[in-house]
Protein backbone atom coordinates (compact mmCIF):
# COMPACT_ATOMS: atom_id res chain seq x y z
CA UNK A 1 0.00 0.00 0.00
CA UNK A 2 3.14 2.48 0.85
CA UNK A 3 4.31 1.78 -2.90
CA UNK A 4 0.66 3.52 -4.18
CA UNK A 5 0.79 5.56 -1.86
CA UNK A 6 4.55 7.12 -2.63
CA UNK A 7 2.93 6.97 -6.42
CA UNK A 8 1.22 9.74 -6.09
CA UNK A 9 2.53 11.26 -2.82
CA UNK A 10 6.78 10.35 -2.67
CA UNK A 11 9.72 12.23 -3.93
CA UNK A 12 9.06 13.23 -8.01
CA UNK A 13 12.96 13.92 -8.17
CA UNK A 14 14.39 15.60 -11.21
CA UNK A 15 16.88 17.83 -8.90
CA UNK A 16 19.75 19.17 -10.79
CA UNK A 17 20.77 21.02 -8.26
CA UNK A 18 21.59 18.19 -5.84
CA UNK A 19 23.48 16.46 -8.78
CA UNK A 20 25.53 19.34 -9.28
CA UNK A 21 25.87 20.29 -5.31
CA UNK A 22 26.95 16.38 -5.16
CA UNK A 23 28.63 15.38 -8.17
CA UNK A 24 32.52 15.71 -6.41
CA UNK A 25 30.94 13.60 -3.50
CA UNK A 26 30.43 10.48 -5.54
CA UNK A 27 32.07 7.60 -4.42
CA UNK A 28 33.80 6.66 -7.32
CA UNK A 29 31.45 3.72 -8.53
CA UNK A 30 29.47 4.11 -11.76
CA UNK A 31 27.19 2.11 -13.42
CA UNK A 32 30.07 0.84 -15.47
CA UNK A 33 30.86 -1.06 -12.42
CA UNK A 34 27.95 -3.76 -13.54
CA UNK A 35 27.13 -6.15 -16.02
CA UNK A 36 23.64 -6.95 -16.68
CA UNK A 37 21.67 -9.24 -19.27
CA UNK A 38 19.92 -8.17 -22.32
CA UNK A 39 16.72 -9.18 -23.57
CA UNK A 40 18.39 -12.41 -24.67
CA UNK A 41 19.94 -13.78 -22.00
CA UNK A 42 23.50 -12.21 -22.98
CA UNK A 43 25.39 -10.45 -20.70
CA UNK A 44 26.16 -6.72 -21.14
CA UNK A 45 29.20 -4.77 -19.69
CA UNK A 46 27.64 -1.41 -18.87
CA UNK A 47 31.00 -0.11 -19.66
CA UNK A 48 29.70 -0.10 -23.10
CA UNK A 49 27.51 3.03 -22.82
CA UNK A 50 30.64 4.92 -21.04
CA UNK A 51 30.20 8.57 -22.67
CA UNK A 52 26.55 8.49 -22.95
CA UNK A 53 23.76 10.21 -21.13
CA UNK A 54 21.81 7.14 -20.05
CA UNK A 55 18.13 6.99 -18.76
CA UNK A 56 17.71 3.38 -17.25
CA UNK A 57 13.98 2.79 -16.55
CA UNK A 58 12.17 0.02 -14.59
CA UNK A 59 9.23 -0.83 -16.63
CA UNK A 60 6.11 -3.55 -16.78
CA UNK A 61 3.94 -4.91 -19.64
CA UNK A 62 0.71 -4.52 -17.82
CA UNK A 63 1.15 -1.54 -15.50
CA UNK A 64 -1.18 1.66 -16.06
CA UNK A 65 2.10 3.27 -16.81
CA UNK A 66 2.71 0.88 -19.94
CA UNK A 67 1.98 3.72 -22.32
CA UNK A 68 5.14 5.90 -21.37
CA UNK A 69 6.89 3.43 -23.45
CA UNK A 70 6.09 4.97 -26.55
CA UNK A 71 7.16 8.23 -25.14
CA UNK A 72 10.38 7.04 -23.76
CA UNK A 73 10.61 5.37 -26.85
CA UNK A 74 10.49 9.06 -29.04
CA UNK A 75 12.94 10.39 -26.53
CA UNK A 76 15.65 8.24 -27.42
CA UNK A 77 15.27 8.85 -31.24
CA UNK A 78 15.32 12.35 -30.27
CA UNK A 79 18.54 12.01 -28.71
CA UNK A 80 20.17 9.16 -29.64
CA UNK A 81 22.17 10.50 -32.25
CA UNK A 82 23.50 13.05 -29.89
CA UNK A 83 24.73 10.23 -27.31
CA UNK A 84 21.82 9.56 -25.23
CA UNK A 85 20.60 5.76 -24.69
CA UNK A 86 17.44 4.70 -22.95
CA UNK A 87 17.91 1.00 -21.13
CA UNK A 88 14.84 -0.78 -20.03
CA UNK A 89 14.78 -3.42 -17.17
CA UNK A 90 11.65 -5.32 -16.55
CA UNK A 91 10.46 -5.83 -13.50
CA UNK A 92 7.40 -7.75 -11.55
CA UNK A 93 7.69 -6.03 -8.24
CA UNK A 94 4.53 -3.86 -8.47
CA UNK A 95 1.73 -6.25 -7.65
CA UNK A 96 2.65 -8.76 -10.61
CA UNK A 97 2.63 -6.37 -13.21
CA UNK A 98 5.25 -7.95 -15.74
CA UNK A 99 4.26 -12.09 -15.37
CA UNK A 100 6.20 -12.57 -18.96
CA UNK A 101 9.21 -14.41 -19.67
CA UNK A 102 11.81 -12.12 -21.07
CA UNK A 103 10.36 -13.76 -25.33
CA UNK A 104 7.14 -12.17 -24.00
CA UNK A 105 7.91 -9.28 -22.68
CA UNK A 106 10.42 -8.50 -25.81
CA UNK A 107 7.65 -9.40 -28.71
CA UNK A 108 5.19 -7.08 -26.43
CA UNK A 109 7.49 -4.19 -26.52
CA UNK A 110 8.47 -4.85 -30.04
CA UNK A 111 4.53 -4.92 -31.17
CA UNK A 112 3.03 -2.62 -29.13
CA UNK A 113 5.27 -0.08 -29.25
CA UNK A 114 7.84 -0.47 -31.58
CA UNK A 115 10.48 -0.52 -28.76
CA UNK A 116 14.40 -0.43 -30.52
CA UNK A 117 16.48 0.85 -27.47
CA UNK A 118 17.97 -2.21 -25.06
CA UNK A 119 15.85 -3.73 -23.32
CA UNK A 120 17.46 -6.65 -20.33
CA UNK A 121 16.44 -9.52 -18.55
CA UNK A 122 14.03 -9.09 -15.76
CA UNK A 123 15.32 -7.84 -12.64
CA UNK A 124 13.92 -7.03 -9.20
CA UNK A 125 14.14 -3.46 -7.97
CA UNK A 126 13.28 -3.51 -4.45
CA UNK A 127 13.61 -5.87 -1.60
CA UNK A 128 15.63 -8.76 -0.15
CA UNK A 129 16.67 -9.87 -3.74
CA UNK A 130 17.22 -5.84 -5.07
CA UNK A 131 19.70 -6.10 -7.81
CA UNK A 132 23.36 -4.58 -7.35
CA UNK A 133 22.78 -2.33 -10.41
CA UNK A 134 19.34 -0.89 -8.55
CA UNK A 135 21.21 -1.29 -5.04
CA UNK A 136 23.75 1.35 -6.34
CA UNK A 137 20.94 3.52 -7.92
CA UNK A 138 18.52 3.82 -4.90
CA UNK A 139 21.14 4.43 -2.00
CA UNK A 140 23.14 7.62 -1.80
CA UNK A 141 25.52 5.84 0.65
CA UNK A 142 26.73 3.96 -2.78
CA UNK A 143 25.77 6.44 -5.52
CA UNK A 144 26.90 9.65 -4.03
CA UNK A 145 24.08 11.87 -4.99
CA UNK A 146 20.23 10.50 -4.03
CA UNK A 147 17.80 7.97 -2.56
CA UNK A 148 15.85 7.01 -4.56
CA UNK A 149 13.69 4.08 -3.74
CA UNK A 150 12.22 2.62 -6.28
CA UNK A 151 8.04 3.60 -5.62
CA UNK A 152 6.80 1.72 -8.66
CA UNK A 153 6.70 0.70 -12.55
CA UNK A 154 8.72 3.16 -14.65
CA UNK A 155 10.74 5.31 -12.41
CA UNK A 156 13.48 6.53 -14.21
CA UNK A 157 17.20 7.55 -13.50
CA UNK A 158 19.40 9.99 -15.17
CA UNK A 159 23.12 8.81 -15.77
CA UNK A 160 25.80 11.25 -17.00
CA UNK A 161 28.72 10.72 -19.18
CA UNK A 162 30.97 9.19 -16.87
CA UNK A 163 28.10 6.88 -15.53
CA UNK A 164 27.46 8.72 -12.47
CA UNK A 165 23.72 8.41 -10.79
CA UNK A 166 22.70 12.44 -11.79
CA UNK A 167 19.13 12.44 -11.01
CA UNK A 168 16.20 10.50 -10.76
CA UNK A 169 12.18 10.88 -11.86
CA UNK A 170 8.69 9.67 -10.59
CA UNK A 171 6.94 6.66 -11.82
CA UNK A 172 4.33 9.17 -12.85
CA UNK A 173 6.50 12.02 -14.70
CA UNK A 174 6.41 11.45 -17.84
CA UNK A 175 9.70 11.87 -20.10
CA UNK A 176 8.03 14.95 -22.12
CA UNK A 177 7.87 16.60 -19.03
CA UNK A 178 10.03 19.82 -19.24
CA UNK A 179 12.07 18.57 -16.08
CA UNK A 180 13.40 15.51 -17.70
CA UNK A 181 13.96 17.53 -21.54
CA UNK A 182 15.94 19.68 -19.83
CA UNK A 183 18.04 17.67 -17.61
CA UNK A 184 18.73 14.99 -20.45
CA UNK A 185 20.23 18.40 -22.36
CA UNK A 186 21.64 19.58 -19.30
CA UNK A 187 23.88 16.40 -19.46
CA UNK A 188 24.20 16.09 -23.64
CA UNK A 189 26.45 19.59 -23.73
């Protein structure tokens, strides 16, 4: 009930300012640090996106939130070609919200919404069996900048060029949402 609750009542992020108050106080881990698997089953250094503004979002095939896909989705052909990379990690945390196996979940983003950026293996996001990668990017104590607790499907967090945790957005806040337009340029310059 505290996860619907935080929906529409927890932290929306999107601060800048604490990034940039922070940024000399991280502790020197990045989310190069991890390797994760794709879609496929294959594993993926996150080294590989080192130079890139990267928006990493947890996200669910049969949330109420689904439809942000499309515009996270027109974000990153916006700004792909300028570095920017969106990376999508299912997730069934949110009262069962993504059931499929990782063929299912990939032919439903595929079909629905015509989904090209990376998409990974399922992951959990919260709780005993949190993944490292979403350990680092919900505790200040090991990103440096934010908590961020993961409140439900589709919160997103904002990566700079050297992989450093820069700031994170609401379930709820869409990505054509002036806040996130002009952090993701904040970071491209």
């Amino acid at each position: 009930m505290l996860s619907i609750f935080n929906l529409f009542f927890g932290p929306k992020g999107g601060n800048m300012d604490t990034y940039q108050n922070n940024k000399a106080m991280n502790t020197g881990k990045t989310i190069y640090d991890f390797t994760m698997k794709d879609i496929d089953g294959k594993p993926v250094s996150l080294k590989q996106y080192e130079g890139k503004v990267v928006l990493i979002v947890n996200v669910a095939s049969e949330c109420g939130l689904t439809p942000q896909y499309k515009e996270i989705q027109a974000l990153y052909d916006q700004y792909k070609s300028q570095g920017f990379i969106v990376l999508g990690f299912p997730a069934n945390n949110f009262m069962g919200q993504e059931p499929g196996t990782e063929s299912e979940i990939k032919s439903f983003c595929s079909k629905n919404y015509g989904v090209t950026f990376p998409m990974f293996s399922k992951i959990s996001v919260k709780g005993d069996d949190i993944d490292p990668l979403y350990q680092f990017l919900t505790s200040k104590e090991k990103n440096g900048i934010t908590d961020a607790a993961v409140t439900w499907n589709f919160q997103k967090f904002l990566i700079d060029k050297e992989g450093r945790m820069a700031t994170f957005f609401a379930p709820k806040t869409s990505v054509t949402d002036e806040k996130v337009i002009n952090a993701v340029k904040e970071l491209l310059k």
